[in-house]
Protein backbone atom coordinates (compact mmCIF):
# COMPACT_ATOMS: atom_id res chain seq x y z
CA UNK A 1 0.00 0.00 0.00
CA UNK A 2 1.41 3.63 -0.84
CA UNK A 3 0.91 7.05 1.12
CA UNK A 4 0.88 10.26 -1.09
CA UNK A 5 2.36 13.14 0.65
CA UNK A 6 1.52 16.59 -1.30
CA UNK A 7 4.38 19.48 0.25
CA UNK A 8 3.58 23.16 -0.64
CA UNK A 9 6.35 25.03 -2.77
CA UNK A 10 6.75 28.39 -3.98
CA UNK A 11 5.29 29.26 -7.70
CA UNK A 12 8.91 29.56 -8.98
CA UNK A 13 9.81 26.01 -7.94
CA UNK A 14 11.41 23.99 -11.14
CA UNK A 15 11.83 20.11 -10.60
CA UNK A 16 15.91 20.74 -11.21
CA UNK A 17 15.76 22.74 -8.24
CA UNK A 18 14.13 20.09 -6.11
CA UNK A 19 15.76 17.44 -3.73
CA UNK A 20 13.99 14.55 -2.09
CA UNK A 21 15.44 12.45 1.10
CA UNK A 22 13.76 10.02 3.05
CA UNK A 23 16.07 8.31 5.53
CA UNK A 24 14.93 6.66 9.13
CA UNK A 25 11.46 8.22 8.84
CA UNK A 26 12.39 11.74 8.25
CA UNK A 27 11.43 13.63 4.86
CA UNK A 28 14.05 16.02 3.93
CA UNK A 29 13.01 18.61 0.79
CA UNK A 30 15.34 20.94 -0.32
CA UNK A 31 14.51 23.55 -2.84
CA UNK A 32 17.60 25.56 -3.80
CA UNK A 33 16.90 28.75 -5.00
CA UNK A 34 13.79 29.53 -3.18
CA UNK A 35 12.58 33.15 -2.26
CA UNK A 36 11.90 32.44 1.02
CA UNK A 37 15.57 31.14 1.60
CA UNK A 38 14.42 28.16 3.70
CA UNK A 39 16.90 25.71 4.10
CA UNK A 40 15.40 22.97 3.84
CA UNK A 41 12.38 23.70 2.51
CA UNK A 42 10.69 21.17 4.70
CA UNK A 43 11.54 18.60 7.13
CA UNK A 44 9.22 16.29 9.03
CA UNK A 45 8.88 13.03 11.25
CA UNK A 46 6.63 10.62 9.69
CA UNK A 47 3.91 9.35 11.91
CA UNK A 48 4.44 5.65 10.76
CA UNK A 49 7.08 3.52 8.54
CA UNK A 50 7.31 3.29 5.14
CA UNK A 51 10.37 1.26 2.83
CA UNK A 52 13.09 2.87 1.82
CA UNK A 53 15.44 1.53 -0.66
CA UNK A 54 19.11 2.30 -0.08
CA UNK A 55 19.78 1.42 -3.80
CA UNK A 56 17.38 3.47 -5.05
CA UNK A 57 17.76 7.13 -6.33
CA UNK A 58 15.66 8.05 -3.46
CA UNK A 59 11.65 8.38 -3.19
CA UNK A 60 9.20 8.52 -6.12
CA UNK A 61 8.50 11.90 -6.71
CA UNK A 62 6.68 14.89 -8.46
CA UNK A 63 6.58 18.59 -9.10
CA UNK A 64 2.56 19.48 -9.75
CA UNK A 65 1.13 22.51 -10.28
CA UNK A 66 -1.55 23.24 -7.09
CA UNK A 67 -3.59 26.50 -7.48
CA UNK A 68 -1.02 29.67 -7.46
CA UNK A 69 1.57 27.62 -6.40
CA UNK A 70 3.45 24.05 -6.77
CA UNK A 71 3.55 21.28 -4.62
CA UNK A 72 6.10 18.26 -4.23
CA UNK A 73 4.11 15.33 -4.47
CA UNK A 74 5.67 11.80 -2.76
CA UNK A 75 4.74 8.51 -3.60
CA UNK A 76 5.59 6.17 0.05
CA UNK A 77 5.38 2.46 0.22
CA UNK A 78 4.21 1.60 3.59
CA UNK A 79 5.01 -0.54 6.25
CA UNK A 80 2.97 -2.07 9.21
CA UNK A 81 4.39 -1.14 12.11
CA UNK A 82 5.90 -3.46 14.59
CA UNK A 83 5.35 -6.38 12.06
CA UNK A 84 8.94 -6.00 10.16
CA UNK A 85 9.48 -10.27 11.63
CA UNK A 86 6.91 -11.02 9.92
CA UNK A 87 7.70 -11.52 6.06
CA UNK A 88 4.23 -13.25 5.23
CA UNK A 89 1.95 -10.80 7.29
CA UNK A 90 4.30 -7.94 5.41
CA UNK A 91 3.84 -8.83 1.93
CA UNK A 92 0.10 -9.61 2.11
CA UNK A 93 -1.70 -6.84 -0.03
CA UNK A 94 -4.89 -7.95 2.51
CA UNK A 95 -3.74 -5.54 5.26
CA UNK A 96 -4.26 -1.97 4.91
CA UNK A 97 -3.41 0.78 7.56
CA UNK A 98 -5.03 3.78 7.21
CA UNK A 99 -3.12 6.66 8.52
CA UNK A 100 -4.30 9.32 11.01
CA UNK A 101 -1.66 11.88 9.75
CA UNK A 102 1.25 11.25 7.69
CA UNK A 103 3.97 13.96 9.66
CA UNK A 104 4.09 13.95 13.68
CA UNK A 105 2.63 16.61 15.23
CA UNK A 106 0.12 16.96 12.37
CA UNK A 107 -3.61 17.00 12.83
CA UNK A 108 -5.31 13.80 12.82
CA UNK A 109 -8.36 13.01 10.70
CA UNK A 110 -10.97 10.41 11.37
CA UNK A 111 -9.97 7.48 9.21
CA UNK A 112 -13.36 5.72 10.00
CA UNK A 113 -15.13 8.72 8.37
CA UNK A 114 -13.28 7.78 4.74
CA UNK A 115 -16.50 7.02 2.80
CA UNK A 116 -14.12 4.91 0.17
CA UNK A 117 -12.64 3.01 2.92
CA UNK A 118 -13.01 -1.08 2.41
CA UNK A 119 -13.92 -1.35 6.11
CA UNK A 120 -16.86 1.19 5.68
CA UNK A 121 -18.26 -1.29 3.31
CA UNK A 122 -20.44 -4.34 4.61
CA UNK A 123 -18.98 -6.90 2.38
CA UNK A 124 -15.59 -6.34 3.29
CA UNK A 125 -16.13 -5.72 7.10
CA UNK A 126 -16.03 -9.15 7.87
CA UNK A 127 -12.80 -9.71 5.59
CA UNK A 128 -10.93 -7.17 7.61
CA UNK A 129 -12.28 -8.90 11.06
CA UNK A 130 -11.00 -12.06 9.80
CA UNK A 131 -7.51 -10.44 8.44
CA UNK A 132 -7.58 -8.46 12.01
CA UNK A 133 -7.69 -12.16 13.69
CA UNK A 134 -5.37 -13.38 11.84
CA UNK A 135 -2.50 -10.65 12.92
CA UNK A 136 -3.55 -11.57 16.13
CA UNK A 137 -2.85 -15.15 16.12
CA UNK A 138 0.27 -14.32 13.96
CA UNK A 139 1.94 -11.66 17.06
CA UNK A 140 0.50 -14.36 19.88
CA UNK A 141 2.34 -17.34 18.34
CA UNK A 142 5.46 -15.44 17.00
CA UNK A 143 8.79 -16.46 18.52
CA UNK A 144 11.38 -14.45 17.83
C-alpha cells in the first residue's frame, strides 16, 4: 500500500531545483533557489514507517502545479508497524493501515469517516475482522 504526501512550494519552484530524502522516517526537501531562503524547505517526522530503498535514487516523486503555487508530491510504500518479523503478514496486499496523519505533530483526521474506505463497506467488514484475527494469532504465536 502507498501514502501520497503533497508538500507546498513556492510558484517559482522547477523540478531541477528540487531534492527529495527520506532516511529513518524523516522527509528532507530541499529547494535551492527559493525566495523564502528556507533551508530545507521542509523537514518532518513521519507518523508511521514506510520502505526505503538504499539502492534506489531516493523516493518517487513529483513537481505538480496546485492553485497559485506548486507542490512536491511523494509517492511512500508503507510498512505495518511493529510487524517487520513477519515476512508473510508484510507482503500480504490484505492488510491496509489507514493513517491518522502522515507527519508527527500533524492533525489527525478520522480514518473511520473515509467514505471509500473497504472497512466502511459491509462486504468487506467481515474480511478485515478475519484479516484483524489473523495478525492476532500471527503476534500471539510469533517467537522471535
Amino acid at each position: 500500500a502507498q501514502v501520497c504526501v503533497s508538500i507546498l512550494a513556492p510558484a517559482s519552484t522547477r523540478a531541477k531545483a528540487v531534492s527529495v530524502r527520506v532516511q529513518g522516517g524523516r522527509v528532507v526537501v530541499v529547494i535551492r533557489g527559493n525566495p523564502e531562503g528556507r533551508e530545507p524547505w521542509f523537514e518532518g517526522e513521519l507518523e508511521y514507517p514506510v520502505t526505503v530503498d538504499d539502492q534506489d535514487e531516493g523516493p518517487d516523486w513529483e513537481l505538480q502545479d496546485y492553485g497559485e503555487g506548486r507542490v512536491v508530491r511523494l509517492t511512500l510504500e508503507k510498512r505495518i508497524p511493529g510487524v517487520s518479523s513477519l515476512p508473510a503478514l508484510q507482503a500480504s496486499g490484505s492488510v491496509v493501515m489507514w493513517w491518522k496523519r502522515a507527519f508527527k505533530g500533524d492533525d489527525e483526521i478520522d480514518v473511520a469517516a473515509i467514505e471509500d474506505r473497504p472497512a466502511n463497506r459491509g462486504a468487506s467488514a467481515n474480511a478485515w475482522r478475519e484479516a484483524h484475527e489473523q495478525f492476532r494469532e500471527m503476534v500471539r504465536d510469533h517467537k522471535p
